[in-house]
C-alpha atoms as a PDB file:
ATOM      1  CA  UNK A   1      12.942 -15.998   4.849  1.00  0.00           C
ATOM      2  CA  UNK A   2      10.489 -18.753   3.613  1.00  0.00           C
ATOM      3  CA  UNK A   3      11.027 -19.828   0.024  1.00  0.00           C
ATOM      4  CA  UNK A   4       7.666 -19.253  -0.803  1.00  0.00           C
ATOM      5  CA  UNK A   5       7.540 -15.501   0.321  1.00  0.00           C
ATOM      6  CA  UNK A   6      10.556 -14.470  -1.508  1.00  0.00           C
ATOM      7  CA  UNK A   7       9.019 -13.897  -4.669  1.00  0.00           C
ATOM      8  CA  UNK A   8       6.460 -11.420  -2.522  1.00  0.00           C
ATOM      9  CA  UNK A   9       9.301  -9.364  -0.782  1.00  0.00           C
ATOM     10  CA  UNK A  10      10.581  -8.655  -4.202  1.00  0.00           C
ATOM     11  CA  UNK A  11       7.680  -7.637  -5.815  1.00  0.00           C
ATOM     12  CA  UNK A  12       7.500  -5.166  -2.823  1.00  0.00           C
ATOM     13  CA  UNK A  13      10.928  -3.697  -2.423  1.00  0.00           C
ATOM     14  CA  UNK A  14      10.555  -3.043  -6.665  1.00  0.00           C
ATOM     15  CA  UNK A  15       6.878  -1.457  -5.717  1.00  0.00           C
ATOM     16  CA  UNK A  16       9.058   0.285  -3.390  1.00  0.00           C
ATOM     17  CA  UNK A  17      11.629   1.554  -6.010  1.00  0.00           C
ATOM     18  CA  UNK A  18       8.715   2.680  -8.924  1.00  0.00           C
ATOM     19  CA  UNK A  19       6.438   4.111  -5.731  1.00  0.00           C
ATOM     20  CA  UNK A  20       9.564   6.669  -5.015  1.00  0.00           C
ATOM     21  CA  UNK A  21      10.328   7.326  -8.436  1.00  0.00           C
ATOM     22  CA  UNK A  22       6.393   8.217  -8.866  1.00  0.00           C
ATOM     23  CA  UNK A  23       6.692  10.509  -6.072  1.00  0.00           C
ATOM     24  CA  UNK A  24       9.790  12.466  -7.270  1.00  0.00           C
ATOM     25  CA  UNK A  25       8.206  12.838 -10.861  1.00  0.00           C
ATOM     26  CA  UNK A  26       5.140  14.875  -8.989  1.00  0.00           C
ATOM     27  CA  UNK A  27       4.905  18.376  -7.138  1.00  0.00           C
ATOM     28  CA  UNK A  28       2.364  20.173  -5.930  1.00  0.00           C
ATOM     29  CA  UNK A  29       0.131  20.827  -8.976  1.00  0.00           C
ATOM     30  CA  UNK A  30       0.754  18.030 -10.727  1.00  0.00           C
ATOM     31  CA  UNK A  31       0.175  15.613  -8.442  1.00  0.00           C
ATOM     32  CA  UNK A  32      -3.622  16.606  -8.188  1.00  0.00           C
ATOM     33  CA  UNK A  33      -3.828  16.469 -11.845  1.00  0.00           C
ATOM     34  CA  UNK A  34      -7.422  13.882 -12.563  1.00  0.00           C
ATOM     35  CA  UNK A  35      -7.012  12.546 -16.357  1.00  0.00           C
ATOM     36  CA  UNK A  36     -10.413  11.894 -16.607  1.00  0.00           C
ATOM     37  CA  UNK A  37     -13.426  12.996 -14.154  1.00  0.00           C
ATOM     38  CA  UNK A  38     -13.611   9.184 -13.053  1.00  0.00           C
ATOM     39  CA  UNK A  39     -10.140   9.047 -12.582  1.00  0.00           C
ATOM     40  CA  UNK A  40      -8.143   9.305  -8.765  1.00  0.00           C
ATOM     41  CA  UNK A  41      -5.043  11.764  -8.871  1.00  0.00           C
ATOM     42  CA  UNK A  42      -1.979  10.487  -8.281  1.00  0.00           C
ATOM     43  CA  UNK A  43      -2.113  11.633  -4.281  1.00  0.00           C
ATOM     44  CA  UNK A  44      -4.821  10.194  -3.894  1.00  0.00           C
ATOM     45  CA  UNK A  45      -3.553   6.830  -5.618  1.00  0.00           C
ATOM     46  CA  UNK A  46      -0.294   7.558  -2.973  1.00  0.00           C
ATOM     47  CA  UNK A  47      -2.177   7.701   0.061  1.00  0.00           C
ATOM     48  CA  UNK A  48      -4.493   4.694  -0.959  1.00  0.00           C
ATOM     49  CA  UNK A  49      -1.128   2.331  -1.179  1.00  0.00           C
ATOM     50  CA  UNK A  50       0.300   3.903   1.923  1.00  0.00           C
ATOM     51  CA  UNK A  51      -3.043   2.912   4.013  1.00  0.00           C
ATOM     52  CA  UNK A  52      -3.123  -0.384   2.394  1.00  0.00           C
ATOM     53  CA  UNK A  53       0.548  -1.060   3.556  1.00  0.00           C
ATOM     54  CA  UNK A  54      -0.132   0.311   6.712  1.00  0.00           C
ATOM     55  CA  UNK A  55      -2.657  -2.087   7.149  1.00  0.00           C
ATOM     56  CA  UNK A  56      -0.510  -4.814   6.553  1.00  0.00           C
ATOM     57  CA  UNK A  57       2.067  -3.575   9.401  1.00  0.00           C
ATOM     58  CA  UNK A  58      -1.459  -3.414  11.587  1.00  0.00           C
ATOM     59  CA  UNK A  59      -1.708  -7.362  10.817  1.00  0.00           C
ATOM     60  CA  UNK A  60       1.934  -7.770  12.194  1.00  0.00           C
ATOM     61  CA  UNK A  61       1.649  -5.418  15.386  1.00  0.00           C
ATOM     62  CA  UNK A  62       3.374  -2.722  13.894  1.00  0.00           C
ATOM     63  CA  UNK A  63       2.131   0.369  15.324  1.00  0.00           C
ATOM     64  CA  UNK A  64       1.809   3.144  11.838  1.00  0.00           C
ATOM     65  CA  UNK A  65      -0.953   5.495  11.387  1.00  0.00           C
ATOM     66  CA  UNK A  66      -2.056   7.436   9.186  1.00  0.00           C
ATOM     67  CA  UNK A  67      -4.886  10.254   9.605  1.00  0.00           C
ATOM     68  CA  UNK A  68      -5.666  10.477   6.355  1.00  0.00           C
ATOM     69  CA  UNK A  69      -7.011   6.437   6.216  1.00  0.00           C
ATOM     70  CA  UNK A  70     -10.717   6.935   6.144  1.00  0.00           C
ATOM     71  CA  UNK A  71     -10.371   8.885   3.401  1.00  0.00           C
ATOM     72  CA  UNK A  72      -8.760   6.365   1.079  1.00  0.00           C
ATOM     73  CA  UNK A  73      -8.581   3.295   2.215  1.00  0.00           C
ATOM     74  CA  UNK A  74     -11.234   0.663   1.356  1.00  0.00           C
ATOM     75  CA  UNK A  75     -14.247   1.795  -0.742  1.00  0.00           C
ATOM     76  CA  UNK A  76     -13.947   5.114  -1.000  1.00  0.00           C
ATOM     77  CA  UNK A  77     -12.747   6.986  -3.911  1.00  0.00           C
ATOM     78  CA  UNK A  78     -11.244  10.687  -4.893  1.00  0.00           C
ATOM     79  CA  UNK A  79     -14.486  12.035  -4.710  1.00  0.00           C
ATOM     80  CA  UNK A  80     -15.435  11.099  -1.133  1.00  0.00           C
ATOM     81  CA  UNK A  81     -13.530  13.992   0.489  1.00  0.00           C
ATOM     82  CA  UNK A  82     -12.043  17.550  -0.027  1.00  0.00           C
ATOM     83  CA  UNK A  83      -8.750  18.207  -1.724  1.00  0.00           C
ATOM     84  CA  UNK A  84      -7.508  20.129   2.327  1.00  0.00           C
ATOM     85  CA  UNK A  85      -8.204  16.554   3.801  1.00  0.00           C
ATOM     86  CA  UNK A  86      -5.525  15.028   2.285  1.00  0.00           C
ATOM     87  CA  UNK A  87      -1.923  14.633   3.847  1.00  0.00           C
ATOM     88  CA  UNK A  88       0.824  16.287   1.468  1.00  0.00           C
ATOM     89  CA  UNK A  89       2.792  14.168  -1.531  1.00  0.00           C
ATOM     90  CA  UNK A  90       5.986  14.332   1.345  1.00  0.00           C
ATOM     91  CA  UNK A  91       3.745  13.252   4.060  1.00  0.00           C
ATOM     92  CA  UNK A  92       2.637  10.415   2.006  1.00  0.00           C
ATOM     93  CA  UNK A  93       6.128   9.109   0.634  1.00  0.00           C
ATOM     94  CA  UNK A  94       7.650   9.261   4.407  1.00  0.00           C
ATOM     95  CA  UNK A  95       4.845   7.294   5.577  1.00  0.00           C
ATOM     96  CA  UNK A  96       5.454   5.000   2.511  1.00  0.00           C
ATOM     97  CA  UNK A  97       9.185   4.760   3.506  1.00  0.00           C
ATOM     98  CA  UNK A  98       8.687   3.740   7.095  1.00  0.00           C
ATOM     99  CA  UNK A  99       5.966   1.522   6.589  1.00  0.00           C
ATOM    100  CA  UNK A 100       7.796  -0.226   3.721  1.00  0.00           C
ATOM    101  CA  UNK A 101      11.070  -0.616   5.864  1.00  0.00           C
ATOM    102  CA  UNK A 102       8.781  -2.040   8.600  1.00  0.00           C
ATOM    103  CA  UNK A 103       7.109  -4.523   6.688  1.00  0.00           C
ATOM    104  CA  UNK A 104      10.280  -5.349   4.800  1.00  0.00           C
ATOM    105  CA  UNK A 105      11.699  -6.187   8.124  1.00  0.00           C
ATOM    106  CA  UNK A 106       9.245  -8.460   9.569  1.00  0.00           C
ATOM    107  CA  UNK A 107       8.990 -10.735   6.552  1.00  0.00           C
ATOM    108  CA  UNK A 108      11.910 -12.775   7.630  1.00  0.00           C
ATOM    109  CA  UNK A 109      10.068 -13.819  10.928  1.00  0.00           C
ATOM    110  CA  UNK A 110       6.998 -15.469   9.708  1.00  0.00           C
ATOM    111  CA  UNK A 111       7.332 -18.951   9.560  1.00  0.00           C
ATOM    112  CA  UNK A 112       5.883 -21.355   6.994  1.00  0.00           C
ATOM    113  CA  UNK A 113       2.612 -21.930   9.891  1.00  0.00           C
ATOM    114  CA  UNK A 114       2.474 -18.297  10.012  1.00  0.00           C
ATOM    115  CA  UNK A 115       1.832 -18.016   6.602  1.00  0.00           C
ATOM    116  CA  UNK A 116      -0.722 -20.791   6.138  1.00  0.00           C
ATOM    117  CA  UNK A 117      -2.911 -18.781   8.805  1.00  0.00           C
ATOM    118  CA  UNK A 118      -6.285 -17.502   7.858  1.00  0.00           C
ATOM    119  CA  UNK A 119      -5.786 -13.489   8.386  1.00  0.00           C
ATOM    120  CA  UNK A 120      -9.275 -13.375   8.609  1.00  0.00           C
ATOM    121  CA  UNK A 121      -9.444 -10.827   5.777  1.00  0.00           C
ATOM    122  CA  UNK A 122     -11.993  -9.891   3.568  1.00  0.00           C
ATOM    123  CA  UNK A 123     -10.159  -9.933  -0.094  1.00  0.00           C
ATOM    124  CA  UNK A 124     -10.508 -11.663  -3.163  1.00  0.00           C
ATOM    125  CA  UNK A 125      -8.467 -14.418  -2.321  1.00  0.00           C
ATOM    126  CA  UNK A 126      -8.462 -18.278  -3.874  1.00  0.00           C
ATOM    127  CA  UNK A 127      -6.749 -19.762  -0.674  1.00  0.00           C
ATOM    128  CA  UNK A 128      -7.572 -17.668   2.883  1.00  0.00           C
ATOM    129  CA  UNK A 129      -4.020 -17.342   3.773  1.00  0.00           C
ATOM    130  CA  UNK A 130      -1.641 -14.856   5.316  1.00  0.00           C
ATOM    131  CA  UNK A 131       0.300 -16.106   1.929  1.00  0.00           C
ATOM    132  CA  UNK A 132      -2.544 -15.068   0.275  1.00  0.00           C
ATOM    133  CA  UNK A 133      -3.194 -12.194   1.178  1.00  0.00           C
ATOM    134  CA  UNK A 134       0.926 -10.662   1.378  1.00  0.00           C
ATOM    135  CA  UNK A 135       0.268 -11.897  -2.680  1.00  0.00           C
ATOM    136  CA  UNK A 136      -3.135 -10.030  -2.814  1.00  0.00           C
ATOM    137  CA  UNK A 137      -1.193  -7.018  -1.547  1.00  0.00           C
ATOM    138  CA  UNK A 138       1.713  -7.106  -3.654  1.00  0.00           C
ATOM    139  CA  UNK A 139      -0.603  -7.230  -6.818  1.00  0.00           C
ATOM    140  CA  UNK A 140      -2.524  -4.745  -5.284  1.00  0.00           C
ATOM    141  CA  UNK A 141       0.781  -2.573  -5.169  1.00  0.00           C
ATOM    142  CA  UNK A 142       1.377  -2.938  -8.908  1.00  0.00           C
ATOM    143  CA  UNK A 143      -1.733  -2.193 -10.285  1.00  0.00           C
ATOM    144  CA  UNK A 144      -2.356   1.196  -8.944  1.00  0.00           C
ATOM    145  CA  UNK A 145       1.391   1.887  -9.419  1.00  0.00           C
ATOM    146  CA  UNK A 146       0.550   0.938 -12.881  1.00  0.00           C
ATOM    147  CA  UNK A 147      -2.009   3.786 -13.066  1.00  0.00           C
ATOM    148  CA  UNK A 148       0.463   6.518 -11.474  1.00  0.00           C
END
């Protein structure tokens, strides 16, 4: 693995570890719990992360879907759809699992060119890099894990 993405693959496989912990603490109820009326519940926070990783497998050819996507993926919000729209808390954390294992496992083949590429993504990003954006992701990761 590149020097310079090892830092990134750790900062995911810990994501990985707090993201599974988060699911076990949930069930059913609490899981839809809102702590304030602005808020997003905790599933919805799941399913958000889960898109957003599958999107990175998307940027590497790995084929992961998720029907739920529209629904939480970029610029929408808890609000934007019913509570029977969303996939269930195990639906999300298998998702999570396989996607994260996927990912994991492709790190290792990109190449320092690789990562200087331009993704062509549209994120907040100082230097327009695959780099860049794998970094983007993984802070991404821990700030809504922060908020579960």
């Amino acid at each position: 693995m590149e020097a310079q993405l090892k830092p990134i693959a750790d900062i995911f496989r810990t994501n990985d570890h707090l993201f599974t912990k988060s699911s076990q603490m949930f069930n059913g109820e609490t899981v839809l719990q809102r702590f304030d009326s602005d808020a997003s519940h905790a599933l919805w926070i799941m399913a958000h992360l889960t898109d957003t990783k599958v999107y990175i497998a998307g940027m590497f050819d790995i084929p992961i879907e998720t029907p739920w996507t529209a629904k939480t993926f970029l610029g929408s919000n808890v609000s934007d759809f019913a509570l029977q729209d969303l996939p269930s808390l195990d639906e999300v954390a298998q998702t999570w699992k396989e996607v994260t294992g996927a990912v994991l496992g492709h790190l290792p083949q990109l190449s320092a060119e690789a990562l200087a590429t331009d993704p062509g993504l549209r994120m907040p990003l100082p230097e327009p890099s695959l780099l860049g954006a794998l970094t983007f992701a993984a802070y991404h990761e821990m700030y809504h894990l922060g908020q579960l």
